[in-house]
N, C-alpha and C. Protein backbone atom coordinates (compact mmCIF):
# COMPACT_ATOMS: atom_id res chain seq x y z
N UNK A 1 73.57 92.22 91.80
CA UNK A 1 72.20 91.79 92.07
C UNK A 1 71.53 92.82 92.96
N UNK A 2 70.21 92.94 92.19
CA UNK A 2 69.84 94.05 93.62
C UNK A 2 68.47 93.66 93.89
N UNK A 3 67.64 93.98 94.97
CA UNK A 3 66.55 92.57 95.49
C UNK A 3 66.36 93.95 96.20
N UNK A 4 64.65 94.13 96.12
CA UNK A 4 64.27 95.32 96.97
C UNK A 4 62.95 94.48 97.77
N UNK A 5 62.08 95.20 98.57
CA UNK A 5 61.36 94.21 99.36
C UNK A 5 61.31 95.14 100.36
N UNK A 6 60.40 94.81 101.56
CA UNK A 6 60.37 95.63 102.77
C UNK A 6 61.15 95.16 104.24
N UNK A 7 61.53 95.43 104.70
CA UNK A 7 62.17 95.02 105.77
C UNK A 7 61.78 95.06 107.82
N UNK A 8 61.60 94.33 108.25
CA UNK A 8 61.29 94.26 109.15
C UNK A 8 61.76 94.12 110.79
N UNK A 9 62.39 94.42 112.00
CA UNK A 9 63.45 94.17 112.81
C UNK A 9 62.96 93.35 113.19
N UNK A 10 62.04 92.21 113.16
CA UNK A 10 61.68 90.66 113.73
C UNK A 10 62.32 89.75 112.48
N UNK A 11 62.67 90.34 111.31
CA UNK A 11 62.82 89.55 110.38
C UNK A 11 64.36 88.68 110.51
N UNK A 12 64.67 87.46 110.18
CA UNK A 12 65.60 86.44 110.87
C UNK A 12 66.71 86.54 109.95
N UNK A 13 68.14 86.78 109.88
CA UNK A 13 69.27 86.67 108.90
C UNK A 13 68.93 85.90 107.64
N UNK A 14 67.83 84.93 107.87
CA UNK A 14 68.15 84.37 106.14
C UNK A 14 66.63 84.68 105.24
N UNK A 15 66.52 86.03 106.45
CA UNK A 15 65.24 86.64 105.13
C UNK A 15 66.01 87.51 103.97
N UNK A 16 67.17 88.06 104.40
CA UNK A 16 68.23 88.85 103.33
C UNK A 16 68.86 88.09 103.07
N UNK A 17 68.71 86.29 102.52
CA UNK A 17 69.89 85.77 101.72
C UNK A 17 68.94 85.37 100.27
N UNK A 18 69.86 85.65 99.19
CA UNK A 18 68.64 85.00 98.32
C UNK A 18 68.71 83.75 97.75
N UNK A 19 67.82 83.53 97.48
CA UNK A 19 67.05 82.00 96.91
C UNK A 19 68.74 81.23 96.59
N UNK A 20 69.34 81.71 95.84
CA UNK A 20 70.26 81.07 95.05
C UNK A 20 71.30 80.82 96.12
N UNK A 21 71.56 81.46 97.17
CA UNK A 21 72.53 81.04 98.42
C UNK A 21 72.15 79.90 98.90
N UNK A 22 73.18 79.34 99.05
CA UNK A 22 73.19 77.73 99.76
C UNK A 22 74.02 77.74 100.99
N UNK A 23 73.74 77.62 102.21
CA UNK A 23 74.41 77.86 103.25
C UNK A 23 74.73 76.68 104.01
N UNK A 24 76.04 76.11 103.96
CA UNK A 24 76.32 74.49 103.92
C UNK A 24 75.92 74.49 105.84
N UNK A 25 75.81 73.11 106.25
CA UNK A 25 75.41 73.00 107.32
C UNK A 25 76.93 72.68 108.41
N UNK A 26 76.48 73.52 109.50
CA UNK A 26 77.88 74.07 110.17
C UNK A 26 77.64 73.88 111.74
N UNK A 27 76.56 73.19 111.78
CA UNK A 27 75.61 72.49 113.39
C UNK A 27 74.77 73.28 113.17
N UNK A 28 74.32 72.71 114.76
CA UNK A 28 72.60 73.58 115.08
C UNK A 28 72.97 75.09 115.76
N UNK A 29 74.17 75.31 116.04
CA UNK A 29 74.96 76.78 116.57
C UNK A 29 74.54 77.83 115.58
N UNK A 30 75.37 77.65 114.53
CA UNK A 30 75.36 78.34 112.89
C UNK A 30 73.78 78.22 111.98
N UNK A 31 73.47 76.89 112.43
CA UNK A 31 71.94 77.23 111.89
C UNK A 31 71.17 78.27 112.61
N UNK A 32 71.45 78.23 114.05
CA UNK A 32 70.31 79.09 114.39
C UNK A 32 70.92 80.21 114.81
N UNK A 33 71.80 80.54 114.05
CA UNK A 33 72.35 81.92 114.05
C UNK A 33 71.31 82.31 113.18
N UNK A 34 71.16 82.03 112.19
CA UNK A 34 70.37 82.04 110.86
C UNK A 34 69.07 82.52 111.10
N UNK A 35 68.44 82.08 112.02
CA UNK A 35 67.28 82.37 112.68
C UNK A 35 67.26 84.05 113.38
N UNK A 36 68.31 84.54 113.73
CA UNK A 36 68.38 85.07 114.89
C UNK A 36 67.86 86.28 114.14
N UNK A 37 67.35 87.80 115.32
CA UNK A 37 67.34 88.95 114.71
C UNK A 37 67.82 89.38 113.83
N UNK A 38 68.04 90.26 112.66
CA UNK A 38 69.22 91.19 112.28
C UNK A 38 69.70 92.25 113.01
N UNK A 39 68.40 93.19 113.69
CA UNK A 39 68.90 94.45 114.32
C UNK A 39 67.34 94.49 115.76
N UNK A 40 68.24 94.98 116.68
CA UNK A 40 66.79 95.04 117.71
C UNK A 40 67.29 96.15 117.85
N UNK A 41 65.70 96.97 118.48
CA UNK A 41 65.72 98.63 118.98
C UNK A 41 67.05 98.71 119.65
N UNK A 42 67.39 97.57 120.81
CA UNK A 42 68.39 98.11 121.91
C UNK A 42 69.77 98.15 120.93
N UNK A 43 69.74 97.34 120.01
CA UNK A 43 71.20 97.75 119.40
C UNK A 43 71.71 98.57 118.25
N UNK A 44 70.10 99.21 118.10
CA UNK A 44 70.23 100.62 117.47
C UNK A 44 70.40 101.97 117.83
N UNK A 45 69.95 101.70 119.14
CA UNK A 45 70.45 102.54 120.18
C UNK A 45 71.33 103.21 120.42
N UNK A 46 71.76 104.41 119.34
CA UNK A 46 72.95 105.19 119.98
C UNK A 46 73.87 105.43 121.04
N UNK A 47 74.71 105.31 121.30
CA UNK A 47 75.63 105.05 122.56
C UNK A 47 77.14 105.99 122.26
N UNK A 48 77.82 106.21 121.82
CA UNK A 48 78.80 106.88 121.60
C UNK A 48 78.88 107.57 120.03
N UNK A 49 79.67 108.72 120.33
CA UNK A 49 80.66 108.99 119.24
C UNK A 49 80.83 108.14 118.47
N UNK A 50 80.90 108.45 117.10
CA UNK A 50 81.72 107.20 116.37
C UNK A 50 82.33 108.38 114.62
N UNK A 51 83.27 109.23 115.39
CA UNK A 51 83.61 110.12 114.36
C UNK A 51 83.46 111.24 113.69
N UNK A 52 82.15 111.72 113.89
CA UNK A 52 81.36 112.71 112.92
C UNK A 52 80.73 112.88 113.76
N UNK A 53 80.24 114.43 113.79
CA UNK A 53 78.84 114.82 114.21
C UNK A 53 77.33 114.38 113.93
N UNK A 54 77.25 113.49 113.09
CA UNK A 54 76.61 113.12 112.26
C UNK A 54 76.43 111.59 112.54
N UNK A 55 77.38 110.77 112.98
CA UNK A 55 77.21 109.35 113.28
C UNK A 55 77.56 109.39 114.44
N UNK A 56 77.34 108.19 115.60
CA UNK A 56 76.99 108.09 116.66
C UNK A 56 77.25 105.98 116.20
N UNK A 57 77.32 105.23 117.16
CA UNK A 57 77.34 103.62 117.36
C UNK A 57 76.32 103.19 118.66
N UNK A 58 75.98 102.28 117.67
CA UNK A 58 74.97 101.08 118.97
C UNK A 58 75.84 100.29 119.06
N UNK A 59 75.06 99.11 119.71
CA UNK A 59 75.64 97.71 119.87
C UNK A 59 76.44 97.18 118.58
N UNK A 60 77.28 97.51 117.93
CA UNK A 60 78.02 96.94 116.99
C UNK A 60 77.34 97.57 115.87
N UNK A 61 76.48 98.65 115.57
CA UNK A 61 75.88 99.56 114.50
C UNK A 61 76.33 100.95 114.66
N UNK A 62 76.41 101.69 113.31
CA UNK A 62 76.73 102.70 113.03
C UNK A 62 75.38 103.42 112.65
N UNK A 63 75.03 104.39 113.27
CA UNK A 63 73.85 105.63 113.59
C UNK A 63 73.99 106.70 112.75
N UNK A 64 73.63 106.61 111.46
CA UNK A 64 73.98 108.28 110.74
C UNK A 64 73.17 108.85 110.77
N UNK A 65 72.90 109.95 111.07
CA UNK A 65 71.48 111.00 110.41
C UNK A 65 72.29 111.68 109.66
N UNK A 66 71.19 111.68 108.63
CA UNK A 66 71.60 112.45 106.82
C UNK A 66 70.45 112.40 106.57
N UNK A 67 70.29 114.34 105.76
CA UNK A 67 69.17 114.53 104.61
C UNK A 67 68.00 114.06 105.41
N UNK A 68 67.96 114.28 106.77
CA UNK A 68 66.64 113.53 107.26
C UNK A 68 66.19 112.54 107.69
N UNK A 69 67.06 111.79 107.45
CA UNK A 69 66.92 110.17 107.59
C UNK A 69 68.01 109.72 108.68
N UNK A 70 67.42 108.42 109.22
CA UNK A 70 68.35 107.89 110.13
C UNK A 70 68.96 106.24 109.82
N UNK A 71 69.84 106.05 108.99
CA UNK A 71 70.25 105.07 108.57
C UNK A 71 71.24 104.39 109.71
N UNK A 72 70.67 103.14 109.74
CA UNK A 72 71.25 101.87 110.75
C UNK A 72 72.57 100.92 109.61
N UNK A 73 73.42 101.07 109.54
CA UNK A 73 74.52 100.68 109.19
C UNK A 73 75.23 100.10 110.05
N UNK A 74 76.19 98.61 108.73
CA UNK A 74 77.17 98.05 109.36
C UNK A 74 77.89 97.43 107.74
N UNK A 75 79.21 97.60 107.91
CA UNK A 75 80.04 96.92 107.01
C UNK A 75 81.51 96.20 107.22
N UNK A 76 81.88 95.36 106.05
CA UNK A 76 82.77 94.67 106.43
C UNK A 76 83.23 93.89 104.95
N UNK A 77 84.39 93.40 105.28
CA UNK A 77 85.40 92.64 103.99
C UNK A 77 86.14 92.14 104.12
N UNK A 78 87.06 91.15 103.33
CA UNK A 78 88.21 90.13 103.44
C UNK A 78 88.93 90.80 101.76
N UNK A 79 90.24 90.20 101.93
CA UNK A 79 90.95 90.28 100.59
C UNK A 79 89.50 89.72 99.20
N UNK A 80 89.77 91.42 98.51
CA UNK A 80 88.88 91.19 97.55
C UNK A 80 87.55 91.38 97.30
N UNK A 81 87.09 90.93 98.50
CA UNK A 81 85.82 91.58 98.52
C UNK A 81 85.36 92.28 99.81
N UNK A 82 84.12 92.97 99.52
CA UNK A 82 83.59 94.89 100.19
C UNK A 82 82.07 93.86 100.81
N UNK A 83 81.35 94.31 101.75
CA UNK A 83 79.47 94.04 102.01
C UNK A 83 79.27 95.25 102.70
N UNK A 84 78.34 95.55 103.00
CA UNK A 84 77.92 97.01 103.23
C UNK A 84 75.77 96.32 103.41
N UNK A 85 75.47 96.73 104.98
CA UNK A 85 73.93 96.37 104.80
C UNK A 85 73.68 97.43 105.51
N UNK A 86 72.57 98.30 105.10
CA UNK A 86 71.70 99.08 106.06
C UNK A 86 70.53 99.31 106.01
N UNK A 87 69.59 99.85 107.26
CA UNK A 87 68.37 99.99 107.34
C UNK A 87 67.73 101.05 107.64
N UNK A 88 66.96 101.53 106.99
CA UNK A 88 65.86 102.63 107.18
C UNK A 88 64.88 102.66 107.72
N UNK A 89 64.89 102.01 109.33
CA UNK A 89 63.48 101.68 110.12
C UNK A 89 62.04 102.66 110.11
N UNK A 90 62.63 103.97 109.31
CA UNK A 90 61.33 104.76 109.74
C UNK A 90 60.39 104.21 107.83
N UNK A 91 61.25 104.01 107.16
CA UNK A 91 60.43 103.77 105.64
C UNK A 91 60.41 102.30 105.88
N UNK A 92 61.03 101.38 106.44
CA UNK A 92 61.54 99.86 106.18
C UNK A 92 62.17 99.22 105.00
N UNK A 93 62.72 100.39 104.70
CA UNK A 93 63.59 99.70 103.33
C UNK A 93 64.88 99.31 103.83
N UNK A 94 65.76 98.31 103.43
CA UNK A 94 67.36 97.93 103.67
C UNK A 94 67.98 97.68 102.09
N UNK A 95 68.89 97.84 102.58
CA UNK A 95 69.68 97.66 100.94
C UNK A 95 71.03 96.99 101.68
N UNK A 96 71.41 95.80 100.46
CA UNK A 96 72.53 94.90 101.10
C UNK A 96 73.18 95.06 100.05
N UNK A 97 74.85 95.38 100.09
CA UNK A 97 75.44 95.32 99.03
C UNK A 97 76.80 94.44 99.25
N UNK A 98 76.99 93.40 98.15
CA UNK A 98 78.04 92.53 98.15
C UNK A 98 78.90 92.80 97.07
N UNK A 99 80.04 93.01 96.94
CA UNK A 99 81.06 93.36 95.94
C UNK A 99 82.34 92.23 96.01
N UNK A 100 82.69 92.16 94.37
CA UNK A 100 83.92 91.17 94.53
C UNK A 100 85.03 92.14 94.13
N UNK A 101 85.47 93.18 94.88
CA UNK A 101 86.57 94.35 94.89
C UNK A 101 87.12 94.69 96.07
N UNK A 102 88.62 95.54 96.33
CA UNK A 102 88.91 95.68 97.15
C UNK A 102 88.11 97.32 97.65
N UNK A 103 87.61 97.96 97.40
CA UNK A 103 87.12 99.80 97.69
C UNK A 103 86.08 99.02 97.85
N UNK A 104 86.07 100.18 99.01
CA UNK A 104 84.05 100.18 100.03
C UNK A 104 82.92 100.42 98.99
N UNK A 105 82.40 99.59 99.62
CA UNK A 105 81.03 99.90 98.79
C UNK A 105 79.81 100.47 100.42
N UNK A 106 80.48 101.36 100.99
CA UNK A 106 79.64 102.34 101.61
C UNK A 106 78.84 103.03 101.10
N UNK A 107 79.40 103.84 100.27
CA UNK A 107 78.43 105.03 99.40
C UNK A 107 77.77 104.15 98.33
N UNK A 108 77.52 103.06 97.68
CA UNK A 108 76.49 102.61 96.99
C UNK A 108 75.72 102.16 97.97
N UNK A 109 75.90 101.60 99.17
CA UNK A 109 74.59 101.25 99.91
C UNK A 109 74.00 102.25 100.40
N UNK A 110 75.00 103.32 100.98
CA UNK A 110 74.13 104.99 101.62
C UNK A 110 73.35 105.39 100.45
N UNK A 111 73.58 105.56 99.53
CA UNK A 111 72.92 105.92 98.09
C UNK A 111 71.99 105.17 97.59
N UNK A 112 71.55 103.93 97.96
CA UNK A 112 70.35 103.43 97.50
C UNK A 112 69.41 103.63 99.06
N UNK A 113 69.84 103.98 99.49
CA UNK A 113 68.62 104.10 101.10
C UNK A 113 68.81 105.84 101.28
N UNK A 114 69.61 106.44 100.65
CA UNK A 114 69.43 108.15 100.05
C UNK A 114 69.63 108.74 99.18
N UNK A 115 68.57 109.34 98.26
CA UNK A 115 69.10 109.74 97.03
C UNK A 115 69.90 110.86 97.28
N UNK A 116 70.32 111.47 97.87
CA UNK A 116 70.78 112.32 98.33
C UNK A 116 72.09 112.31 98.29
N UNK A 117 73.02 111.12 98.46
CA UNK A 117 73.66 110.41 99.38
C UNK A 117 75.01 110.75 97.95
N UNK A 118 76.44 111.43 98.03
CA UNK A 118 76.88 111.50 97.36
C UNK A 118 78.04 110.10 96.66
N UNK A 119 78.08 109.97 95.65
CA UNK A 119 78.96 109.07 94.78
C UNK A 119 80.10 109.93 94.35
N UNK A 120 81.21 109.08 94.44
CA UNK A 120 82.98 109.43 93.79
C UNK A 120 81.95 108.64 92.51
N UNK A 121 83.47 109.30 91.65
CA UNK A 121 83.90 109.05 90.74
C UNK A 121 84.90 108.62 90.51
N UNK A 122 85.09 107.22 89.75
CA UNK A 122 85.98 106.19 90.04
C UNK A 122 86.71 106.52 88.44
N UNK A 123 87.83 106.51 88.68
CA UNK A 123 88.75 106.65 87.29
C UNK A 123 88.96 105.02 86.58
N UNK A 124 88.48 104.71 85.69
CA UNK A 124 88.89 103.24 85.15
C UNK A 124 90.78 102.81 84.36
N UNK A 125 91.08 102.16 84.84
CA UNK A 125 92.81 102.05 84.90
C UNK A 125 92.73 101.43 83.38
N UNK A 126 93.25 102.01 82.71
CA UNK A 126 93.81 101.47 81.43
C UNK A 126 94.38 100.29 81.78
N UNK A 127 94.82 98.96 80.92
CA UNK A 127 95.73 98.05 81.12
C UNK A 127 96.32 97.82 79.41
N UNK A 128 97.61 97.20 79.64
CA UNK A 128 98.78 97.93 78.78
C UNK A 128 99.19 96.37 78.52
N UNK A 129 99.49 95.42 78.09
CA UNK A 129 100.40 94.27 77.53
C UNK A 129 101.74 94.82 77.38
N UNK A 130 102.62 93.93 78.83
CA UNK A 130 103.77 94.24 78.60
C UNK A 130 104.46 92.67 78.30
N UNK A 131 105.51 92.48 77.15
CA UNK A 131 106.15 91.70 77.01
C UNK A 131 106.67 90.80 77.77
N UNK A 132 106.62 89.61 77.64
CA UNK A 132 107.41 88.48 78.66
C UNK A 132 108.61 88.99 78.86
N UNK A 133 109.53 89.39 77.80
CA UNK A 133 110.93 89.43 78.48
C UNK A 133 111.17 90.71 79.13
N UNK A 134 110.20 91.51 78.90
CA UNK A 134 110.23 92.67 80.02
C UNK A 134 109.86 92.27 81.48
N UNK A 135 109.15 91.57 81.85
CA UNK A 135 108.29 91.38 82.84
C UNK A 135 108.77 90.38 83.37
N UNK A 136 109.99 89.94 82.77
CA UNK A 136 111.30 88.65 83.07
C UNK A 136 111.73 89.61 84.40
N UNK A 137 112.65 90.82 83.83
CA UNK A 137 113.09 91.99 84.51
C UNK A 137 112.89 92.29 86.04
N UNK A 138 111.54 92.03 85.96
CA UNK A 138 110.70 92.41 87.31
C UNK A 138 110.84 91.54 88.35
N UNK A 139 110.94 90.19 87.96
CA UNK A 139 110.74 89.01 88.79
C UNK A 139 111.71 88.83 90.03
N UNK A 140 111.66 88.76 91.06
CA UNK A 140 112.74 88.47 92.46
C UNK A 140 111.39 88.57 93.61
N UNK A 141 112.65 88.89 94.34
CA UNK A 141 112.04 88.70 95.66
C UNK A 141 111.96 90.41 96.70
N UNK A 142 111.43 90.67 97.35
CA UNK A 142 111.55 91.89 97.55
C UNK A 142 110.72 92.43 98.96
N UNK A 143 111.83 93.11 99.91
CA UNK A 143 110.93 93.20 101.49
C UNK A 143 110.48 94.46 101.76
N UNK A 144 109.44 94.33 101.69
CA UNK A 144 108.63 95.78 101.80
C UNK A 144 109.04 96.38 103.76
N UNK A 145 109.11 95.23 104.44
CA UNK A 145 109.11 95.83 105.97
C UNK A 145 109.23 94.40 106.29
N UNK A 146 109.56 94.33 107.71
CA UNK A 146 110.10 93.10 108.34
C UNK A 146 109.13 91.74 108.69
N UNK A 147 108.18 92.58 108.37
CA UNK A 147 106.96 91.65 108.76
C UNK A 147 106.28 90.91 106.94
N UNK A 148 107.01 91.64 105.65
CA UNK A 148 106.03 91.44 104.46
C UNK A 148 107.13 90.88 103.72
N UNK A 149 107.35 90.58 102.85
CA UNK A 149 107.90 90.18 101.77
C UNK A 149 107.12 89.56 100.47
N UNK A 150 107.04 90.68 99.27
CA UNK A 150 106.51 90.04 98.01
C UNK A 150 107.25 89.72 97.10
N UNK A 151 106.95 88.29 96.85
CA UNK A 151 107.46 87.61 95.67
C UNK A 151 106.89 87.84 94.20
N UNK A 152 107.69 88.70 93.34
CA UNK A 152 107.21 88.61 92.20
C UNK A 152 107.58 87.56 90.90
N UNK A 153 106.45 86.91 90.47
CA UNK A 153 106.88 86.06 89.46
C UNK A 153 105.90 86.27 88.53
N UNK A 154 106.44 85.41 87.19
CA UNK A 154 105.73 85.55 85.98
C UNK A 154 105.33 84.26 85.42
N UNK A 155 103.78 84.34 84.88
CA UNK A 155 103.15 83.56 83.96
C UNK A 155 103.25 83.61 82.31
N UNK A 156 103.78 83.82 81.58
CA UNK A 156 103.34 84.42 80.30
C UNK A 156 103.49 85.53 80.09
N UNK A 157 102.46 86.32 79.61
CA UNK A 157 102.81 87.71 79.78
C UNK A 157 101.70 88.26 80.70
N UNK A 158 102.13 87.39 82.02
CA UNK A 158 100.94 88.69 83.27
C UNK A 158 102.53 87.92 84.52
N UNK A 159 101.96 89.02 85.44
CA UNK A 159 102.95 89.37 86.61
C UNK A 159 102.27 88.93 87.48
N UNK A 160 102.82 88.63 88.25
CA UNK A 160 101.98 87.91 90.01
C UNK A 160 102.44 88.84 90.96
N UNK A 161 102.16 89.05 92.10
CA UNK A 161 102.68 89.06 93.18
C UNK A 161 102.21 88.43 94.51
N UNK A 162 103.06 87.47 95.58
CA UNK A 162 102.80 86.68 96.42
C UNK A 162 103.12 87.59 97.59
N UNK A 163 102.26 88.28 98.42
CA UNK A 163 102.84 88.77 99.87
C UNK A 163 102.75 87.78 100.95
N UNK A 164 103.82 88.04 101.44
CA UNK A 164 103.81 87.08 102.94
C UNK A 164 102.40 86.55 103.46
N UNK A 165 102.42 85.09 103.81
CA UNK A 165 100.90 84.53 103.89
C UNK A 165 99.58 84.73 103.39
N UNK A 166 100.20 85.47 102.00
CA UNK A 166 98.80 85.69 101.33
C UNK A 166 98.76 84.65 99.78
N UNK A 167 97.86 85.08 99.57
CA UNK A 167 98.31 83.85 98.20
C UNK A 167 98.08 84.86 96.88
N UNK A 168 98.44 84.16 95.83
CA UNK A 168 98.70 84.85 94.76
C UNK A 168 98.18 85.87 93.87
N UNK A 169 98.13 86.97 93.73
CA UNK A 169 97.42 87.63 93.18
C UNK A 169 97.98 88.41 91.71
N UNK A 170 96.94 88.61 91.05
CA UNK A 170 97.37 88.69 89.44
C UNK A 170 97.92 90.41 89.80
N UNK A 171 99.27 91.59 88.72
CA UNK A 171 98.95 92.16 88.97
C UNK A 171 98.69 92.63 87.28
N UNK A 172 98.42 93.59 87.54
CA UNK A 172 97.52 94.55 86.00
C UNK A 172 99.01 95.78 85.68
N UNK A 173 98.65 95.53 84.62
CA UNK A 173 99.75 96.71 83.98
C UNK A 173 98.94 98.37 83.31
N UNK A 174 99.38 98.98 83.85
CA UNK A 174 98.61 100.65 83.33
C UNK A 174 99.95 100.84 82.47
N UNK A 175 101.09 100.53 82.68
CA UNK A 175 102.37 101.30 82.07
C UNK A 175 103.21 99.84 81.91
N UNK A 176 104.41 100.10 81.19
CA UNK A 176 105.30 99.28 81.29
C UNK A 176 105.81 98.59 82.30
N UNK A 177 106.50 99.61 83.24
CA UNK A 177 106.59 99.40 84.81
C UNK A 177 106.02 99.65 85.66
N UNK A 178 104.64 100.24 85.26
CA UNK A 178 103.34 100.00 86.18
C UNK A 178 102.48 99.65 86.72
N UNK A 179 102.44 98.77 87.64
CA UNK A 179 100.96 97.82 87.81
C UNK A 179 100.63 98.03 89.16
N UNK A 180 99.54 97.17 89.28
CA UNK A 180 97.90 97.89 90.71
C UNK A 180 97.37 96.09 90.50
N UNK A 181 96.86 96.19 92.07
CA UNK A 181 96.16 95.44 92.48
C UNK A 181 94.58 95.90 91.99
N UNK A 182 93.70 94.75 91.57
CA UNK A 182 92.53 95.21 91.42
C UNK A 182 91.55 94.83 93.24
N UNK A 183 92.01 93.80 93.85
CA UNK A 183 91.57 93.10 95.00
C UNK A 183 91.89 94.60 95.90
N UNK A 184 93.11 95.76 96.01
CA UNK A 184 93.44 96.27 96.93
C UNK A 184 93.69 97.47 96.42
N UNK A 185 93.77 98.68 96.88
CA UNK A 185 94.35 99.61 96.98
C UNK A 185 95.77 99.70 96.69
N UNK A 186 96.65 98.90 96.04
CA UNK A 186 98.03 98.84 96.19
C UNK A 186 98.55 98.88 94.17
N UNK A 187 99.58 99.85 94.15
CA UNK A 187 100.33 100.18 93.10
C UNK A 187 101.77 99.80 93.34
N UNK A 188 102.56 99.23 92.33
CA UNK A 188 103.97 99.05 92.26
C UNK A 188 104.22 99.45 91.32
N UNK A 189 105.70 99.97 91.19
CA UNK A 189 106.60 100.06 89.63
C UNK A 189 108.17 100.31 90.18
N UNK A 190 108.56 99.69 89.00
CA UNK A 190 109.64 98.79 89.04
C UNK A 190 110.34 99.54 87.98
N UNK A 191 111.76 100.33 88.94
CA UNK A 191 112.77 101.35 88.39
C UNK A 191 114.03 100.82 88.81
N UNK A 192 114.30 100.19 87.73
CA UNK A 192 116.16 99.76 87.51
C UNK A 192 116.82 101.21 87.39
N UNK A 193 118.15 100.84 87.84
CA UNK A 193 119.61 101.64 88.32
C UNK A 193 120.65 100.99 88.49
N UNK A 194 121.86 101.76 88.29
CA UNK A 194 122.94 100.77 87.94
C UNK A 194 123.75 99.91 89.37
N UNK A 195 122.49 100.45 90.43
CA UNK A 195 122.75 99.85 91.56
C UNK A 195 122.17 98.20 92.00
N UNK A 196 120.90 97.91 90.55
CA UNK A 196 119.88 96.50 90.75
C UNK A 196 118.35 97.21 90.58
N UNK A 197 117.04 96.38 90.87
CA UNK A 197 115.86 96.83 90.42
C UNK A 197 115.03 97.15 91.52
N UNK A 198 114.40 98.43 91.42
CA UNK A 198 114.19 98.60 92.31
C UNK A 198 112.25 98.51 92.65
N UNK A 199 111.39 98.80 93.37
CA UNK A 199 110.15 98.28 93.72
C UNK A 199 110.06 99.76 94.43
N UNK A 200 109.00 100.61 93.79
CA UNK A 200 108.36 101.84 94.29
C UNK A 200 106.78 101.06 94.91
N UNK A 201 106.81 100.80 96.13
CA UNK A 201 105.12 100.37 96.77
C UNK A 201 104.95 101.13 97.40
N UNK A 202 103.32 101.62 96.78
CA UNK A 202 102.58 102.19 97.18
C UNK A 202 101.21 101.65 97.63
N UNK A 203 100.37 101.90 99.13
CA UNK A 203 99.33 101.01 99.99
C UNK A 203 98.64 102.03 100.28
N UNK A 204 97.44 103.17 99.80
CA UNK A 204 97.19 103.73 100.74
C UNK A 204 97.99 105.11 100.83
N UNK A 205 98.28 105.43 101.87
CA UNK A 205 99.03 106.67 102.32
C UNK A 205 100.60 105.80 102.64
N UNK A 206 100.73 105.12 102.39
CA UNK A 206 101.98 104.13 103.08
C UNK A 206 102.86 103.91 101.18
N UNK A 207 104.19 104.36 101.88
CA UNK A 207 104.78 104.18 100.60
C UNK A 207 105.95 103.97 101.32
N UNK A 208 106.79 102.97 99.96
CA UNK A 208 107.96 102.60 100.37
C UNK A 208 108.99 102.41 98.63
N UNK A 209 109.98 102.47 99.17
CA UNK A 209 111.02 102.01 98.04
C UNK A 209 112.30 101.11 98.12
N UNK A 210 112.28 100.00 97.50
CA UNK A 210 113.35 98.53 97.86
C UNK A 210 113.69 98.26 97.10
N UNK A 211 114.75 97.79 97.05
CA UNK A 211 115.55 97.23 96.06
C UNK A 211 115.33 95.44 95.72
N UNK A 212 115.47 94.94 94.94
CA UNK A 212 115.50 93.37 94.91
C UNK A 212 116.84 92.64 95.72
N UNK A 213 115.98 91.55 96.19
CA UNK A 213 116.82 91.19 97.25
C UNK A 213 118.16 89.95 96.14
């Protein structure tokens, strides 16, 4: 969804919700959060470092100058999904972006408040139908580190995996013994030896290799 319009720093949190949001009632605390500013001068206000020569932090905002412009940024996410809102006080444009994925959606919101503003290129993952009684194979239990443990089990012909206090998530097959989270950054594959089966996880820069327990 994309909703353009002008933007204003008197304007109240539920001038950027649209029509179709229903925001259940949570007291008069949470309602009149609702009411409140989005961004005031003082908490746009540059105050430190925040990484780059180029960005700088206010009160809980991120300060970029790019291409000319001075974009007021802030983002954030849970398993699955990305939001990304920023503002262009000198034009008054904001752009809010909500995604149901695990990868930032930074650079689509920098990119609609700069044309300038560069985009990756995202590779699209093939997915592969692997057989039930292959995907039998895969199924145990398996400890990534002392704190995780994923349970893999099977529906039919799709694969789950359950990590410690998280709940179930589908995984996708690129290869036989290859599959990826679409919610996360995370790849597994699953290499038997005449020692038992083993679990190649990959998170990120974080990799590991386990055997079934």
């Amino acid at each position: 969804m994309l909703l353009r319009g002008e933007v204003s720093l008197d304007d109240p949190v539920s001038t950027f919700l649209p029509a179709t949001v229903k925001v259940p009632a949570r007291g008069e605390s949470y309602e009149a959060l609702l009411t409140e500013r989005v961004l005031t001068p003082l908490s746009m206000q540059p105050r430190r470092p925040a990484g780059s020569p180029t960005m700088r932090i206010g009160l809980g905002w991120h300060v970029l100058q790019v291409h000319g412009q001075v974009i007021t940024w802030h983002n954030g996410g849970t398993g699955g999904f990305r939001t990304w809102m920023g503002v262009d006080s000198a034009t008054n444009v904001a752009a809010i972006v909500l995604t149901n994925g695990g990868n930032s959606s930074d650079e689509i919101g920098l990119r609609l408040l700069d044309a300038e503003s560069p985009l990756r290129t995202i590779t699209v993952r093939q997915v592969v139908t692997v057989p039930a009684d292959v995907l039998e194979q895969y199924v145990g239990r398996y400890v990534i580190s002392p704190a995780m443990t994923i349970e893999i089990t099977r529906d039919g012909e799709t694969l789950f995996a359950t990590p410690t206090a998280q709940p179930r998530l589908r995984l996708w097959a690129s290869r036989a013994r290859e599959f990826y989270l679409r919610v996360a950054p995370v790849t597994m594959a699953f290499e038997p030896d005449s020692t038992g089966m083993w679990m190649r996880f990959e998170q990120g820069a974080a990799k590991t290799r386990v055997r079934r327990q």
